[in-house]
C-alpha atoms as a PDB file:
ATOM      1  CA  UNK A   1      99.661  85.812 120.335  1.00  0.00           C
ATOM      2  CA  UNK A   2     102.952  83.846 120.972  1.00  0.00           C
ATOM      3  CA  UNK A   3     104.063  82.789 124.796  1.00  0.00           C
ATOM      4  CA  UNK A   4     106.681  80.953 126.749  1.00  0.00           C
ATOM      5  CA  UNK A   5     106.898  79.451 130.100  1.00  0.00           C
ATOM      6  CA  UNK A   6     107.650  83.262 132.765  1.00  0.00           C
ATOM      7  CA  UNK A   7     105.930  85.213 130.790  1.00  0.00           C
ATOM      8  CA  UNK A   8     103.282  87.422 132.218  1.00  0.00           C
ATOM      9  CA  UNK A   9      99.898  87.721 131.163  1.00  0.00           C
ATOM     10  CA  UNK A  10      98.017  91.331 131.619  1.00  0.00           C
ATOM     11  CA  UNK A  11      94.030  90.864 131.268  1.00  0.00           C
ATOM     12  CA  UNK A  12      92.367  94.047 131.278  1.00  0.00           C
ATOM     13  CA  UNK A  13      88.819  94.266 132.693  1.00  0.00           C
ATOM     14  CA  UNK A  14      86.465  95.174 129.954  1.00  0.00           C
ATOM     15  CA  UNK A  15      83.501  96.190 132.528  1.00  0.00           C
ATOM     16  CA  UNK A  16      83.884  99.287 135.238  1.00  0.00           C
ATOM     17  CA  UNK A  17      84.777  97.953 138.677  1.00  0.00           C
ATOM     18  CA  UNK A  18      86.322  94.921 137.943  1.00  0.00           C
ATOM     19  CA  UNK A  19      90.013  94.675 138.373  1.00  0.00           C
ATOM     20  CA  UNK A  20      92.656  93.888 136.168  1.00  0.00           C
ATOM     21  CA  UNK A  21      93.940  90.643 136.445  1.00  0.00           C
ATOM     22  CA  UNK A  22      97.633  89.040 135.923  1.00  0.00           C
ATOM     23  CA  UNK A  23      99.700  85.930 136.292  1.00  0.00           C
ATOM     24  CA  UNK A  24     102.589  83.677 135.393  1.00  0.00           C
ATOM     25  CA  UNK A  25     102.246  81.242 132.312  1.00  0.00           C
ATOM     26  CA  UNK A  26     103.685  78.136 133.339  1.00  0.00           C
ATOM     27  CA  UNK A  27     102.200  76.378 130.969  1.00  0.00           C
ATOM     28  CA  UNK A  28     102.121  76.688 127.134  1.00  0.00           C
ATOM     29  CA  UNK A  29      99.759  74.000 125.282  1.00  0.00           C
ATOM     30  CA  UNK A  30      99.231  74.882 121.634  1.00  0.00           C
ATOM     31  CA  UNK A  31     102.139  74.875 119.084  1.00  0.00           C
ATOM     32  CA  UNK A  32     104.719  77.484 119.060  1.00  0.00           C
ATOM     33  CA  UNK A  33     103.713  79.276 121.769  1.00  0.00           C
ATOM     34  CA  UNK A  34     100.285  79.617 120.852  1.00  0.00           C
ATOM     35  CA  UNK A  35      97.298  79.488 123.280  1.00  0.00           C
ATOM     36  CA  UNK A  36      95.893  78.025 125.305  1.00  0.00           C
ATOM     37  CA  UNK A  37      98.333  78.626 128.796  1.00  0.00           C
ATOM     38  CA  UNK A  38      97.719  77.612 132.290  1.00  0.00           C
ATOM     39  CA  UNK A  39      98.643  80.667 134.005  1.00  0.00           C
ATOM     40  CA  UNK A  40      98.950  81.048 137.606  1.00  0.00           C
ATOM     41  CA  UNK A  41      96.956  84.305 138.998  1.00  0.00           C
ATOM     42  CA  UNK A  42      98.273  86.983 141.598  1.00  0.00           C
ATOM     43  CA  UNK A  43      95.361  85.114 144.386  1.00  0.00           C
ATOM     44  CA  UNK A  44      96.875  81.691 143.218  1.00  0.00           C
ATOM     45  CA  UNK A  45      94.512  79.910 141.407  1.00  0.00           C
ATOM     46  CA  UNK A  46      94.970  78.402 138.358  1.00  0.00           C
ATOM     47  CA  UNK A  47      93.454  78.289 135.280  1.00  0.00           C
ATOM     48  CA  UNK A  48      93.582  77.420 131.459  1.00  0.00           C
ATOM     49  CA  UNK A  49      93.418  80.671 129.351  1.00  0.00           C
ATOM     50  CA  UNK A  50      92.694  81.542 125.883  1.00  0.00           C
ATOM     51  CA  UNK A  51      93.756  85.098 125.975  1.00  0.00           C
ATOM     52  CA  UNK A  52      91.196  87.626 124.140  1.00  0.00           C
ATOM     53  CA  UNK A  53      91.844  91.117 122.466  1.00  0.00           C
ATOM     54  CA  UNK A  54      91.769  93.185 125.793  1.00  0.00           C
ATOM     55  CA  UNK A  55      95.069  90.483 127.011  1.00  0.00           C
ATOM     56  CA  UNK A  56      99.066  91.313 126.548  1.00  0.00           C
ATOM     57  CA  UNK A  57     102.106  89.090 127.231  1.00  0.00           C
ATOM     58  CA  UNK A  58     104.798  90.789 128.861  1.00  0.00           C
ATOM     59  CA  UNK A  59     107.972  88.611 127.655  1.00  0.00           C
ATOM     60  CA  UNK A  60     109.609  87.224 131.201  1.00  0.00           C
ATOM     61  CA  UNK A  61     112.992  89.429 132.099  1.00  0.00           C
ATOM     62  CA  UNK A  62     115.997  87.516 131.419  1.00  0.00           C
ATOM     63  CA  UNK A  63     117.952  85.974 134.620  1.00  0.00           C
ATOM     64  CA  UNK A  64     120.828  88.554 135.470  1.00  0.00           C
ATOM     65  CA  UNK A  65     119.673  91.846 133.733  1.00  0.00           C
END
């Protein structure tokens, strides 16, 4: 799983009634994009995440398009 700072993270809930969750990376730590990411959630908390299999990255839309 590869990142950059924008980029949205999508973590789908894995048990019935919980709610998916998203936020903003604005924060990449490991090398070339790789976790972890400090990603600011919808509620605006923060928090370092290592993304698991039930996670996607949607790629931050270009400025202008």
């Amino acid at each position: 799983m590869q990142a950059t700072v924008g980029d949205i993270l999508h973590i789908h809930s894995r048990a019935v009634g919980l709610k998916d969750r998203q936020g903003e990376i604005v924060e990449v730590r490991g090398p070339d994009g790789a976790p972890p990411y400090l990603v600011r959630f919808t509620d605006g908390r923060e928090q370092l995440i290592y993304p698991g299999p039930d996670s996607i990255i949607e790629p931050k839309v270009p400025e202008g398009t």
